[in-house]
Protein backbone atom coordinates (compact mmCIF):
# COMPACT_ATOMS: atom_id res chain seq x y z
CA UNK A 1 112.61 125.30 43.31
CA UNK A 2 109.86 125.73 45.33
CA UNK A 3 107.83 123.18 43.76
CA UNK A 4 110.24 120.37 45.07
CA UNK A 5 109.90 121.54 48.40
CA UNK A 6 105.95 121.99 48.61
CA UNK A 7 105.52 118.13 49.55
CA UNK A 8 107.62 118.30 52.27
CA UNK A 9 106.10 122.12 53.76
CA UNK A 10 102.96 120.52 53.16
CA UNK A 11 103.72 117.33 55.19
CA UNK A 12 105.05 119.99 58.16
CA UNK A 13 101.75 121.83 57.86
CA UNK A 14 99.50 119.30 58.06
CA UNK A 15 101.36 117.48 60.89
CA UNK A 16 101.05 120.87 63.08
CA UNK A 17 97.57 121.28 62.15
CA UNK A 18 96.92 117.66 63.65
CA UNK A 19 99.16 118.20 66.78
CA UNK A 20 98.31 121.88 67.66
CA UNK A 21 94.05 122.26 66.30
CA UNK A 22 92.74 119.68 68.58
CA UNK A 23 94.68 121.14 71.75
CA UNK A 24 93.81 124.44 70.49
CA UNK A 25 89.80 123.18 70.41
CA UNK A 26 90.31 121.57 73.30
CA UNK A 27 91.55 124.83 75.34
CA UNK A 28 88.78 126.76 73.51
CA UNK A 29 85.96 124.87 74.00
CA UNK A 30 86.31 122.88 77.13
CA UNK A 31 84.23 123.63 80.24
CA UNK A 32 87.19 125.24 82.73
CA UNK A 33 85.04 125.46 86.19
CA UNK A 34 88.06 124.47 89.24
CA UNK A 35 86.37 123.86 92.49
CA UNK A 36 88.66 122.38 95.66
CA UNK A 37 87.41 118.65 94.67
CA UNK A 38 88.80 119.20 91.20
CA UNK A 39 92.21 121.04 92.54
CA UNK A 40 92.69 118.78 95.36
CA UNK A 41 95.86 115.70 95.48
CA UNK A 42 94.45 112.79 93.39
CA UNK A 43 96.87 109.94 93.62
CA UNK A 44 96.87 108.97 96.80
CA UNK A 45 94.14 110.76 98.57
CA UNK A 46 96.36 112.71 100.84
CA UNK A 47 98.36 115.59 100.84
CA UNK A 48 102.03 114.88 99.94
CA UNK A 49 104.87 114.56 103.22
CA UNK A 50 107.52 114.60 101.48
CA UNK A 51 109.40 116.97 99.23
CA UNK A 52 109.24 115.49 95.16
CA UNK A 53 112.56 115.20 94.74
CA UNK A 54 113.18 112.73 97.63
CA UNK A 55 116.23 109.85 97.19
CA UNK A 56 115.20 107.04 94.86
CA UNK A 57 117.07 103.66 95.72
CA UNK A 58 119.46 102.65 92.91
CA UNK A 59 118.42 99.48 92.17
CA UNK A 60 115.31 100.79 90.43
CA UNK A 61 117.30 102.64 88.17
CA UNK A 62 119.62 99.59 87.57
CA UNK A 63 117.20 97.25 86.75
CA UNK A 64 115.43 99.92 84.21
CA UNK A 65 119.05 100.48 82.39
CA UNK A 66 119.11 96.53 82.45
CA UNK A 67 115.56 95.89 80.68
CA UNK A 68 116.37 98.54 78.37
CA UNK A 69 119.87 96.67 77.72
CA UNK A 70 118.67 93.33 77.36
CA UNK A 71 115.37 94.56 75.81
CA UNK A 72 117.37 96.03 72.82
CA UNK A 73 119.65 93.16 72.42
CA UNK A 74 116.74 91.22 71.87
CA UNK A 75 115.39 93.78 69.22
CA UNK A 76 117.86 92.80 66.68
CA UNK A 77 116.75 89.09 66.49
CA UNK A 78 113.41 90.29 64.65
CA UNK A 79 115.97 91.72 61.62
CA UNK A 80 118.17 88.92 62.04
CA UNK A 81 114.56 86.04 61.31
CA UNK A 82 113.40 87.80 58.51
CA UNK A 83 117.11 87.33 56.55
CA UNK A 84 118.11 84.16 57.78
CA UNK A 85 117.76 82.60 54.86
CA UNK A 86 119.45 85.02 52.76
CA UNK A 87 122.71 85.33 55.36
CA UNK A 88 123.01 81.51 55.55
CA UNK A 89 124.76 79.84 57.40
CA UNK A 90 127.15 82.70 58.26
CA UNK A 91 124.33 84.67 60.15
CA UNK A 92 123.19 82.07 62.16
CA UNK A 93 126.20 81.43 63.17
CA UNK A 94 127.18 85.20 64.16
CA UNK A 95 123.51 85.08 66.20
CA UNK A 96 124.58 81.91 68.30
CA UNK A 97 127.59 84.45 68.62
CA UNK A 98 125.98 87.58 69.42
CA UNK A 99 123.15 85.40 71.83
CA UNK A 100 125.99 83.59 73.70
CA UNK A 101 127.50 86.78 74.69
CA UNK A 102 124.04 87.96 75.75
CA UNK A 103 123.69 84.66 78.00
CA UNK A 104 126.79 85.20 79.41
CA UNK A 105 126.20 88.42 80.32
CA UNK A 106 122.86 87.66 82.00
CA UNK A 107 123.86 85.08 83.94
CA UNK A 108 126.99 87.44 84.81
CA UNK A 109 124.44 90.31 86.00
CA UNK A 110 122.38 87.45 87.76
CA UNK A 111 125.28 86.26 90.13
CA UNK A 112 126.14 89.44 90.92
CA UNK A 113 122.93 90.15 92.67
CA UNK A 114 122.14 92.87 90.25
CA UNK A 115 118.42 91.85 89.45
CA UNK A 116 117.99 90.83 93.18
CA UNK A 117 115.56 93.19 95.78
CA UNK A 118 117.26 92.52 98.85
C-alpha cells in the first residue's frame, strides 16, 4: 500500500525541499550586519505620523471588489472561445446572454457613481 502512495510523499517532499532549503540557505548564509541606515523607515523617507491602521475611504475597496467582479466575469470567455465550435450555436447564444447581463450591470454600476472619485 505504500507503494501507491510514494509518488505522492515524494511530490510533498520535494516541494518542501524547494520552498523551505533556499530560505533555510538564505538565513544561514546571508551577511546579517543591521546598522540605523539599514533599520531606518524606507518608503517614504520619514518616520510614520500616523497609527497603521488609520480609516481607508470605501471607495477603494469598492472599486477593488468591482475589478475583481468584472475581472472574473470576463475569465470565463477564454473557456467559452476555445468550445465555440463544439457548443454551437447554443453557446454563443448563452454568451450574448451571460455578456448582456454583464453590460447591463456595468453601465448600472457606472450611473450610480460607483467607479467615480469624487
Amino acid at each position: 500500500m505504500l507503494q501507491e502512495y510514494f509518488p505522492v510523499l515524494l511530490f510533498i517532499l520535494v516541494g518542501l525541499a524547494i520552498g523551505v532549503v533556499p530560505v533555510a540557505l538564505g538565513w544561514l548564509l546571508a551577511p546579517n550586519r543591521p546598522d540605523s541606515e539599514k533599520l531606518s523607515p524606507y518608503e517614504c523617507g520619514f518616520e510614520a505620523f500616523e497609527d497603521a491602521r488609520m480609516r481607508v475611504d470605501v471607495r477603494y475597496y469598492l472599486v477593488a471588489i468591482l475589478f475583481i467582479l468584472f475581472d472574473l466575469e470576463i475569465a470565463f470567455l477564454f473557456p467559452w472561445a476555445v468550445v465555440l465550435k463544439q457548443i454551437g450555436m447554443f453557446g454563443f447564444v448563452a454568451m450574448l446572454v451571460f455578456l448582456a447581463i454583464l453590460v447591463v450591470g456595468f453601465v448600472y454600476e457606472w450611473k450610480k457613481g460607483a467607479l467615480d472619485w469624487e
